[in-house]
PDB file of N, CA and C in Angstrom:
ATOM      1  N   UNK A   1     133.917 186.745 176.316  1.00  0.00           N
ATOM      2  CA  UNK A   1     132.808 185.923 176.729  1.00  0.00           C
ATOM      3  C   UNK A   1     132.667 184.745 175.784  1.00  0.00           C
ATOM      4  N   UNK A   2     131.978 183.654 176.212  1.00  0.00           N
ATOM      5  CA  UNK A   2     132.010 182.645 175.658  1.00  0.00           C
ATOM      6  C   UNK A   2     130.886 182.371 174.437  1.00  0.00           C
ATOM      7  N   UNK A   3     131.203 182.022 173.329  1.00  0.00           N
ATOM      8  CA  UNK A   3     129.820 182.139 172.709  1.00  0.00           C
ATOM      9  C   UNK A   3     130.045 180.666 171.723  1.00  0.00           C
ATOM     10  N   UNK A   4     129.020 180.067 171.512  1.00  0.00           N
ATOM     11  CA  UNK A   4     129.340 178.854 170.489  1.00  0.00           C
ATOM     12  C   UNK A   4     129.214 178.703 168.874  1.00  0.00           C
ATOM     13  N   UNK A   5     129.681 178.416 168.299  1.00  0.00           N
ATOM     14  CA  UNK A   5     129.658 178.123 166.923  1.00  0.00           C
ATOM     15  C   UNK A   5     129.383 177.256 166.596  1.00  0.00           C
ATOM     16  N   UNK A   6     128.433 177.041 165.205  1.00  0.00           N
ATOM     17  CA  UNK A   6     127.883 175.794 164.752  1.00  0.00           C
ATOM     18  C   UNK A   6     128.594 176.127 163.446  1.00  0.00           C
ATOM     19  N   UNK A   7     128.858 174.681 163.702  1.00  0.00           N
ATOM     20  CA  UNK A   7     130.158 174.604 162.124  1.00  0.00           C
ATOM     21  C   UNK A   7     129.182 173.592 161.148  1.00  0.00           C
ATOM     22  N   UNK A   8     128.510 173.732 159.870  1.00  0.00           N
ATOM     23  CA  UNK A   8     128.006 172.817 159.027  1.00  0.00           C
ATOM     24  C   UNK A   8     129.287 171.627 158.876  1.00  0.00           C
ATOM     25  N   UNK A   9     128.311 170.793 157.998  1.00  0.00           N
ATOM     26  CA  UNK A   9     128.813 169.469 157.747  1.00  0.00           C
ATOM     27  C   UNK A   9     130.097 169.932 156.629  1.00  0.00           C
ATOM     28  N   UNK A  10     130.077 170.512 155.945  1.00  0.00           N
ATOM     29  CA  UNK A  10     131.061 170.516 154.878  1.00  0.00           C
ATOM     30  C   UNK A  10     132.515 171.722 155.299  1.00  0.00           C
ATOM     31  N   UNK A  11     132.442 172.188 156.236  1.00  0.00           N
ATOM     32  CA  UNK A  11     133.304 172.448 156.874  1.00  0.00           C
ATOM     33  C   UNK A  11     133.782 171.849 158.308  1.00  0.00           C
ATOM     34  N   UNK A  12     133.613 170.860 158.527  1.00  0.00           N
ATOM     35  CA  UNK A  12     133.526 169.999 160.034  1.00  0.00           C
ATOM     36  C   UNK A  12     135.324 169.286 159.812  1.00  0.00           C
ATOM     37  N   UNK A  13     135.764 169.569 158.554  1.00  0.00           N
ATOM     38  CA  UNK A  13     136.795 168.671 158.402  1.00  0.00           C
ATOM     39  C   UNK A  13     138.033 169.614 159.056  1.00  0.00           C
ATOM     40  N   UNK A  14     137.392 170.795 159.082  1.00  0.00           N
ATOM     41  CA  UNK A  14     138.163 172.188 159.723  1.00  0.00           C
ATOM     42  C   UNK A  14     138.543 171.513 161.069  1.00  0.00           C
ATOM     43  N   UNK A  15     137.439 171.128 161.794  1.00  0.00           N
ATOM     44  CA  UNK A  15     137.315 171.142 163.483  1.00  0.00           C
ATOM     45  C   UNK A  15     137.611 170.002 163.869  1.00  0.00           C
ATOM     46  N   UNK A  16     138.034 168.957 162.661  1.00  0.00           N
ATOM     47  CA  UNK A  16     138.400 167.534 163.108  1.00  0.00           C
ATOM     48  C   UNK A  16     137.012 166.930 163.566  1.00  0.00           C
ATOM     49  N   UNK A  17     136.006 167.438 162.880  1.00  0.00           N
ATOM     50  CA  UNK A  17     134.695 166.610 163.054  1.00  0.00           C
ATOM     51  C   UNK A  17     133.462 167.040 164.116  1.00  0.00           C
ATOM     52  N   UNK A  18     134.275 168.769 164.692  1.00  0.00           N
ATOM     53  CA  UNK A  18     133.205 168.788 165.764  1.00  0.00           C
ATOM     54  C   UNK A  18     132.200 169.637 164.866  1.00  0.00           C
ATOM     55  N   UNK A  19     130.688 169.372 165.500  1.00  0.00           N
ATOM     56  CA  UNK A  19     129.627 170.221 165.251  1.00  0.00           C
ATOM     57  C   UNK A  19     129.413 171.761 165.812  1.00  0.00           C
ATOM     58  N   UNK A  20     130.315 171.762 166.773  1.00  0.00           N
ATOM     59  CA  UNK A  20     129.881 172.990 168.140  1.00  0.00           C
ATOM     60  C   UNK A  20     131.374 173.262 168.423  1.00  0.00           C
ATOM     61  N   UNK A  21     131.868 174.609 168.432  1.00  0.00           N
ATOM     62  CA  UNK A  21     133.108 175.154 168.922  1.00  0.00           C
ATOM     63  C   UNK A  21     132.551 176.238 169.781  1.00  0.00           C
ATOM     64  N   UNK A  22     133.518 176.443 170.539  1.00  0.00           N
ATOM     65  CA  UNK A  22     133.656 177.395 171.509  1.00  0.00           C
ATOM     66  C   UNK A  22     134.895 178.209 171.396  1.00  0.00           C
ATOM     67  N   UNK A  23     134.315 179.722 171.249  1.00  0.00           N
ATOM     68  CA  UNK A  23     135.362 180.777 171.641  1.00  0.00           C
ATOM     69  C   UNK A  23     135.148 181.745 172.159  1.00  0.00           C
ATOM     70  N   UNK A  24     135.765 182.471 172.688  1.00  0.00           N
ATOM     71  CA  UNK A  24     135.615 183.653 173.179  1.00  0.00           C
ATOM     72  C   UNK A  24     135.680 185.111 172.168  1.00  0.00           C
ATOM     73  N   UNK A  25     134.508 186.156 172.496  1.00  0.00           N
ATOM     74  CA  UNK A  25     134.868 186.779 171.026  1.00  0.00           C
ATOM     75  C   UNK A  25     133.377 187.951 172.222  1.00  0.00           C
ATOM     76  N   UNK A  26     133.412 189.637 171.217  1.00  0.00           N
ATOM     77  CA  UNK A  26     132.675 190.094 171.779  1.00  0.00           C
ATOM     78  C   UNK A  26     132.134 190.174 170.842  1.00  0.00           C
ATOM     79  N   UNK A  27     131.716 189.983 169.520  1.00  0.00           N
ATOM     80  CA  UNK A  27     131.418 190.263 168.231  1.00  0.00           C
ATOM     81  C   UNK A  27     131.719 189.363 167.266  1.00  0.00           C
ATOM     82  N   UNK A  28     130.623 189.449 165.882  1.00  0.00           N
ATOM     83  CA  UNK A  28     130.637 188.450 165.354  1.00  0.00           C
ATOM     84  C   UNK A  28     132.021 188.163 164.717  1.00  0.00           C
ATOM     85  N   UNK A  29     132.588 189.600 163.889  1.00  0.00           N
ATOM     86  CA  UNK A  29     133.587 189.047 163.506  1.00  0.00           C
ATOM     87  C   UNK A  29     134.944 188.789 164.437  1.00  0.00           C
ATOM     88  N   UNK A  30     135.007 189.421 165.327  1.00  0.00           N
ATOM     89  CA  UNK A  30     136.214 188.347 166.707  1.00  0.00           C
ATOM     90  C   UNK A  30     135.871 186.778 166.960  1.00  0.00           C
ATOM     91  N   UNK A  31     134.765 186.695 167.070  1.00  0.00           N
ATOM     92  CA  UNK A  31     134.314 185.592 166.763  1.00  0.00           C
ATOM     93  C   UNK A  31     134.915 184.462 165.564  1.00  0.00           C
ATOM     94  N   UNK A  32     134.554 184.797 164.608  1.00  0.00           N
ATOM     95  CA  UNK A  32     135.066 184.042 163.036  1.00  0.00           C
ATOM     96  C   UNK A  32     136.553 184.145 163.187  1.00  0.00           C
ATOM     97  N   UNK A  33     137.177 185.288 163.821  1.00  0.00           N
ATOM     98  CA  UNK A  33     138.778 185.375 163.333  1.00  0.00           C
ATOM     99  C   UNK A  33     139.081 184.644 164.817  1.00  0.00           C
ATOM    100  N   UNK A  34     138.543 184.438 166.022  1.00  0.00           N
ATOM    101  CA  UNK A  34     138.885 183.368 166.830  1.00  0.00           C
ATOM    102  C   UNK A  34     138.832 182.085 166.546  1.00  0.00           C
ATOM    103  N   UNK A  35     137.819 181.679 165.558  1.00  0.00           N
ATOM    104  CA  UNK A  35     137.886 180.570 165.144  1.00  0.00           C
ATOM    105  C   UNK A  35     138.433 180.099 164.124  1.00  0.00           C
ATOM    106  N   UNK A  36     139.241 181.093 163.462  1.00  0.00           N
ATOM    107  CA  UNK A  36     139.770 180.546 162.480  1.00  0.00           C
ATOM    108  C   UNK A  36     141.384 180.464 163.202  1.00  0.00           C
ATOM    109  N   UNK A  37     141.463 181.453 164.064  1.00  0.00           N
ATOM    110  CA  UNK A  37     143.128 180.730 164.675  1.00  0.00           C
ATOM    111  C   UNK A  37     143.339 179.580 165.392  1.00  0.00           C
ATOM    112  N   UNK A  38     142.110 179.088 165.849  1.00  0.00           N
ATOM    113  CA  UNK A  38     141.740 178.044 166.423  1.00  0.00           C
ATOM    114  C   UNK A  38     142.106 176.684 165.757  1.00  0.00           C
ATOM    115  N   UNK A  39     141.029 177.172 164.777  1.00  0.00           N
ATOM    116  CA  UNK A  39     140.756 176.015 163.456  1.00  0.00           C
ATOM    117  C   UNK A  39     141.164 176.582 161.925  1.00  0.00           C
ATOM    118  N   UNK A  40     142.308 176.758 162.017  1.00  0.00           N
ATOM    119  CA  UNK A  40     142.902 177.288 160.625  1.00  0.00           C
ATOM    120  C   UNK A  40     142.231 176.948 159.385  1.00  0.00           C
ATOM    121  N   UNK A  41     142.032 177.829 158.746  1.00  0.00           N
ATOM    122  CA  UNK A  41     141.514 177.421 156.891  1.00  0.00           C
ATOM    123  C   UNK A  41     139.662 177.912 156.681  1.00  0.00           C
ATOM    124  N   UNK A  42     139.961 178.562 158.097  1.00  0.00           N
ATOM    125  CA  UNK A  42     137.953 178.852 158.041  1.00  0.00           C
ATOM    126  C   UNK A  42     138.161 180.438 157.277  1.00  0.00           C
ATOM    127  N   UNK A  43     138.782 181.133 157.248  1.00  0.00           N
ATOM    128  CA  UNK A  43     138.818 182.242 156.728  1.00  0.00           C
ATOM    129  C   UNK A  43     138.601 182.722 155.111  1.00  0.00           C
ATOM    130  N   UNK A  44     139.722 181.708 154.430  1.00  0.00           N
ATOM    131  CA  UNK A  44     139.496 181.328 153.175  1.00  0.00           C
ATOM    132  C   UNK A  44     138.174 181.215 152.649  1.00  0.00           C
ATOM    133  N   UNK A  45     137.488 180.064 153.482  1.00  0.00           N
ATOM    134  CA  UNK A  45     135.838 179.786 152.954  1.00  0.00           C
ATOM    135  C   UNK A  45     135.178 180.606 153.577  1.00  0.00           C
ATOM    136  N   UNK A  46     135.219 181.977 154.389  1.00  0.00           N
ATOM    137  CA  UNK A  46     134.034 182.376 154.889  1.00  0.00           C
ATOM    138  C   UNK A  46     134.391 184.043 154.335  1.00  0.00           C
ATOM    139  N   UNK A  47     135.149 184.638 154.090  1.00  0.00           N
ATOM    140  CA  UNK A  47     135.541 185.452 153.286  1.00  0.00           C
ATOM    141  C   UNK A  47     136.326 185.952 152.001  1.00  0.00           C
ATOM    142  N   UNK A  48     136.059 186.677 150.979  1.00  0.00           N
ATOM    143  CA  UNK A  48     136.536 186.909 149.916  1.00  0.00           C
ATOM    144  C   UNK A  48     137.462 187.789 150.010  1.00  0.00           C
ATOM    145  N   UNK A  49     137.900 187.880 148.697  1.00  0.00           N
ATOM    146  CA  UNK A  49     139.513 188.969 148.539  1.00  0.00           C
ATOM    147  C   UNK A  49     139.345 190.213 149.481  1.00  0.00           C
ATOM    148  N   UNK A  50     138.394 190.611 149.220  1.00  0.00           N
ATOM    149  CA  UNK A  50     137.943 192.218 149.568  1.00  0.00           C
ATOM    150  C   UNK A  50     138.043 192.183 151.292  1.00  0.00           C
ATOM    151  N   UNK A  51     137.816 190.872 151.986  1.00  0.00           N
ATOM    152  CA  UNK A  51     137.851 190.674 153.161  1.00  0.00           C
ATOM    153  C   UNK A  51     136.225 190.595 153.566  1.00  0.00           C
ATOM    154  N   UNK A  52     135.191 190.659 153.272  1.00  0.00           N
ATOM    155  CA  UNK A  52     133.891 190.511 153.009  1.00  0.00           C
ATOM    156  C   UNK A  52     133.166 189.227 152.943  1.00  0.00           C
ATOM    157  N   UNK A  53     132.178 188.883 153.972  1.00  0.00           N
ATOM    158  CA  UNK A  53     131.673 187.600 154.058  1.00  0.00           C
ATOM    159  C   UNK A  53     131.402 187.073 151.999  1.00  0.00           C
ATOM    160  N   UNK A  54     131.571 185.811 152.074  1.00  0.00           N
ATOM    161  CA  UNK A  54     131.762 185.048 150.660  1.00  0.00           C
ATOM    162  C   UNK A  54     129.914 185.764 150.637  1.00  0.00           C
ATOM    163  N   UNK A  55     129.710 185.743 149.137  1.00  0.00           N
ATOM    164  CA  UNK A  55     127.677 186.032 149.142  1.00  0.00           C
ATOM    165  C   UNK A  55     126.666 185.021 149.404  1.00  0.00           C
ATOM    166  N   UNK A  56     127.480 183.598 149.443  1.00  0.00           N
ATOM    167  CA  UNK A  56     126.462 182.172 150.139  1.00  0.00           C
ATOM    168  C   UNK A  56     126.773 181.983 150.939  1.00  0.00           C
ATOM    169  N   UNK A  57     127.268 182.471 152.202  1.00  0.00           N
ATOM    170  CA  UNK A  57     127.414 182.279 153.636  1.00  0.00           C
ATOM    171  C   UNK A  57     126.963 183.433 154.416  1.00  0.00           C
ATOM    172  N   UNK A  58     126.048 182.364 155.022  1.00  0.00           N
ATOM    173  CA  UNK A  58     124.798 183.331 156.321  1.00  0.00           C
ATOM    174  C   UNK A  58     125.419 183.271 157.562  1.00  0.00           C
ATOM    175  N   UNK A  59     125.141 183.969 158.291  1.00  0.00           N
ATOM    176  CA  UNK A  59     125.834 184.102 159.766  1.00  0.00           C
ATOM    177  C   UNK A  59     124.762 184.531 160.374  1.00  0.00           C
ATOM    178  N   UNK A  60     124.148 183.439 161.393  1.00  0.00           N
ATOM    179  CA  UNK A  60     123.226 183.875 162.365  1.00  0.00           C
ATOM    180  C   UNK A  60     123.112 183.997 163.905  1.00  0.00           C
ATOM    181  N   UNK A  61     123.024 184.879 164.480  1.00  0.00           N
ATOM    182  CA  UNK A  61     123.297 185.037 165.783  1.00  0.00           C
ATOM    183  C   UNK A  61     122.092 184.501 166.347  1.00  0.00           C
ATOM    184  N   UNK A  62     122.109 183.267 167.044  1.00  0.00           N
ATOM    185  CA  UNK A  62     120.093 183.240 167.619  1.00  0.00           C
ATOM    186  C   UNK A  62     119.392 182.644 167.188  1.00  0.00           C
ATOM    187  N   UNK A  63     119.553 182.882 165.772  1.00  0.00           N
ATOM    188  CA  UNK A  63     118.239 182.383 164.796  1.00  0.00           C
ATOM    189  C   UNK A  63     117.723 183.451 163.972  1.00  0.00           C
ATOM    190  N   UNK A  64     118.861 184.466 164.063  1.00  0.00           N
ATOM    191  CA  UNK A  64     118.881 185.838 163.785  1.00  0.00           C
ATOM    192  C   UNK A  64     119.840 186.158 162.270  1.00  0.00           C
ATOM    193  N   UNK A  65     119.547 186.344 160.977  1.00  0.00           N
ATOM    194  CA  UNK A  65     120.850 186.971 160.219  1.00  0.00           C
ATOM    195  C   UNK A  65     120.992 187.891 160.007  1.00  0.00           C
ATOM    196  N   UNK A  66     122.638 188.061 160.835  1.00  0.00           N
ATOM    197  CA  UNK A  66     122.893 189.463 161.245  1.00  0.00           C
ATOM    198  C   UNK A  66     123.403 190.606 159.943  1.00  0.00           C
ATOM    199  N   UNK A  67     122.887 190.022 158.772  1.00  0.00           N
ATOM    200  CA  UNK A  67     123.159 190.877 157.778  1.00  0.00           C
ATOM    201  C   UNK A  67     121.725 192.117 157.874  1.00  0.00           C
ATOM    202  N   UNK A  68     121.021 191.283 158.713  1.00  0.00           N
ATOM    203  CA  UNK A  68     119.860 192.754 159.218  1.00  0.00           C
ATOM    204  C   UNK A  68     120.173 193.042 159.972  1.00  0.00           C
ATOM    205  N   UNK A  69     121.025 193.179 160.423  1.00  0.00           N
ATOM    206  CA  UNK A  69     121.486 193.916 161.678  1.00  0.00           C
ATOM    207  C   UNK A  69     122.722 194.770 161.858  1.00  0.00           C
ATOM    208  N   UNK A  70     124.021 194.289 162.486  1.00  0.00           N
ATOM    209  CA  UNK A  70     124.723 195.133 162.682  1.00  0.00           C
ATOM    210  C   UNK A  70     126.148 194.615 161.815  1.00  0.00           C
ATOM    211  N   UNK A  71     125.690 193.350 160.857  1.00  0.00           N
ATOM    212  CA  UNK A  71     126.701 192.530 160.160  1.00  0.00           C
ATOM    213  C   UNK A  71     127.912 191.758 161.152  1.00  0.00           C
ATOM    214  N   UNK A  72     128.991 192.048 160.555  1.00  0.00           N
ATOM    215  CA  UNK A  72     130.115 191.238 161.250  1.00  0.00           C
ATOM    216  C   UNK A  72     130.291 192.153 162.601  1.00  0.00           C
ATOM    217  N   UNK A  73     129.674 193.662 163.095  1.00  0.00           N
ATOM    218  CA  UNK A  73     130.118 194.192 163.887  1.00  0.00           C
ATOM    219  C   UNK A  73     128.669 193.731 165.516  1.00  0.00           C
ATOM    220  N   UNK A  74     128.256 192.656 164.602  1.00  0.00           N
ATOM    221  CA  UNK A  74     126.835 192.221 165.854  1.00  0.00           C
ATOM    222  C   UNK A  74     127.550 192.021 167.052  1.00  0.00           C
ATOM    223  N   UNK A  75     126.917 192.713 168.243  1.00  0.00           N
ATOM    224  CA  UNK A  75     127.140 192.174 169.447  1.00  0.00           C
ATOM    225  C   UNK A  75     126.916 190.721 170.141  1.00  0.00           C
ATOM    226  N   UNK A  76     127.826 190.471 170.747  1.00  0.00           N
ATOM    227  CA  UNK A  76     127.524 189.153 171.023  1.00  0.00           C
ATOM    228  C   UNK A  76     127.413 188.552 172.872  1.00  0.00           C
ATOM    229  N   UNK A  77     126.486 188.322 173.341  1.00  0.00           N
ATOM    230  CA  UNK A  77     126.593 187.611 174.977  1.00  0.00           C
ATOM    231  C   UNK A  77     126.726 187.017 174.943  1.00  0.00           C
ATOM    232  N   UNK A  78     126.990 186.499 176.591  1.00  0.00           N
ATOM    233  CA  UNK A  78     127.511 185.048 177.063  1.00  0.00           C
ATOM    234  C   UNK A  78     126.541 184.484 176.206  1.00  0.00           C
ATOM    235  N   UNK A  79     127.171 183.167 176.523  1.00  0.00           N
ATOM    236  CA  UNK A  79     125.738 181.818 175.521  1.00  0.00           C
ATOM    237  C   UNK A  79     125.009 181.985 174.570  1.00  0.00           C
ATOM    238  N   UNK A  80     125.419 183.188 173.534  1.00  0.00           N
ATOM    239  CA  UNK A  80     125.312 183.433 172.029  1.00  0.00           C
ATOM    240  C   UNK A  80     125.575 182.103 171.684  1.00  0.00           C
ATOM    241  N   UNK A  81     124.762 181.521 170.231  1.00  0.00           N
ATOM    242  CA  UNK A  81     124.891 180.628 169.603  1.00  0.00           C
ATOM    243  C   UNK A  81     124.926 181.309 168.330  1.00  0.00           C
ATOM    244  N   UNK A  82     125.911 181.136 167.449  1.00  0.00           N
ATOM    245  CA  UNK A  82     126.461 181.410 166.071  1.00  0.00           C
ATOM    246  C   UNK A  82     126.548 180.187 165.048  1.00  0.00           C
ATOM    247  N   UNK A  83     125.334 180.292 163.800  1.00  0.00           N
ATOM    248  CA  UNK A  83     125.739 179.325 163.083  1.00  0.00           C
ATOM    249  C   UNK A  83     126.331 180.179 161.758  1.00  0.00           C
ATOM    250  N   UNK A  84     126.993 179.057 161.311  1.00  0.00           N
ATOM    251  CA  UNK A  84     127.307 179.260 159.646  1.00  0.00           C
ATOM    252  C   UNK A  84     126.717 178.957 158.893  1.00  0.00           C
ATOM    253  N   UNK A  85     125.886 178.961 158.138  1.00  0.00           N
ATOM    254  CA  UNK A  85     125.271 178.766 157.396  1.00  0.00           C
ATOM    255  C   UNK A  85     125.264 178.645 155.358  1.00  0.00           C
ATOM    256  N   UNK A  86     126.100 177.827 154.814  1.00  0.00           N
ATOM    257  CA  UNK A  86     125.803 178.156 153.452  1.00  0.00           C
ATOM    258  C   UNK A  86     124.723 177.941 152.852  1.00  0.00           C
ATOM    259  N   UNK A  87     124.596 179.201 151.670  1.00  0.00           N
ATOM    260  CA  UNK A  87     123.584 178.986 151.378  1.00  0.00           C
ATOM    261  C   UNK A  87     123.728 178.088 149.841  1.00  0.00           C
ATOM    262  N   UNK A  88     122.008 177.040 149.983  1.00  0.00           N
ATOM    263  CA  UNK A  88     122.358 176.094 148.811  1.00  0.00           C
ATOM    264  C   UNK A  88     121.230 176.496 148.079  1.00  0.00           C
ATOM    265  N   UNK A  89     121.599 176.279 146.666  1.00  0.00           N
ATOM    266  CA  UNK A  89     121.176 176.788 145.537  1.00  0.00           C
ATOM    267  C   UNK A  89     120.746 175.381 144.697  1.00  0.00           C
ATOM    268  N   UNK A  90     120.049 175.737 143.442  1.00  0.00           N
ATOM    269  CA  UNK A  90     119.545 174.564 142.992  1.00  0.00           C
ATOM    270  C   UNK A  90     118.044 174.811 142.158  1.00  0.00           C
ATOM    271  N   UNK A  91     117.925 173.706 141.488  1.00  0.00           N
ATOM    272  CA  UNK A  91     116.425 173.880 140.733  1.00  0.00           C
ATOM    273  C   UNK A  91     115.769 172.695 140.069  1.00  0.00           C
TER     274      UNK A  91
END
């Protein structure tokens, strides 16, 4: 099923500049690993050695972060919207 991805600004250089991708995926993480065969080099920045989301990158299904929920194994419907989200730090 089709679900969309919102790619931030500092990874947009991935997508050749788009804001919004589309893939097909039933779950969050089919999702991320569709888009990274898609758009090669997203994997690197969105997971660590261990294979484990990086600890400043949010993943929200909705408006939803699915680290309260069911993590990378969140279900996903048609016309799911998925952003990425890093998180920024500072003081």
């Amino acid at each position: 099923m089709a679900v969309k991805i919102r790619v931030p600004g500092a990874l947009r250089q991935l997508t050749r500049g788009a804001p919004v991708v589309e893939v097909d995926a039933g779950d969050v993480s089919q999702a991320l690993r569709a888009l990274n065969d898609k758009y090669p080099g997203f994997s690197e920045r969105l997971y660590d050695d261990q294979g484990q989301l990086r600890q400043f990158i949010n993943i929200y299904r909705n408006d939803e972060d699915i680290r309260f929920g069911s993590g990378l194994q969140t279900r996903l419907q048609e016309n799911d919207d998925l952003s990425i989200v890093p998180a920024v730090a500072g003081g």
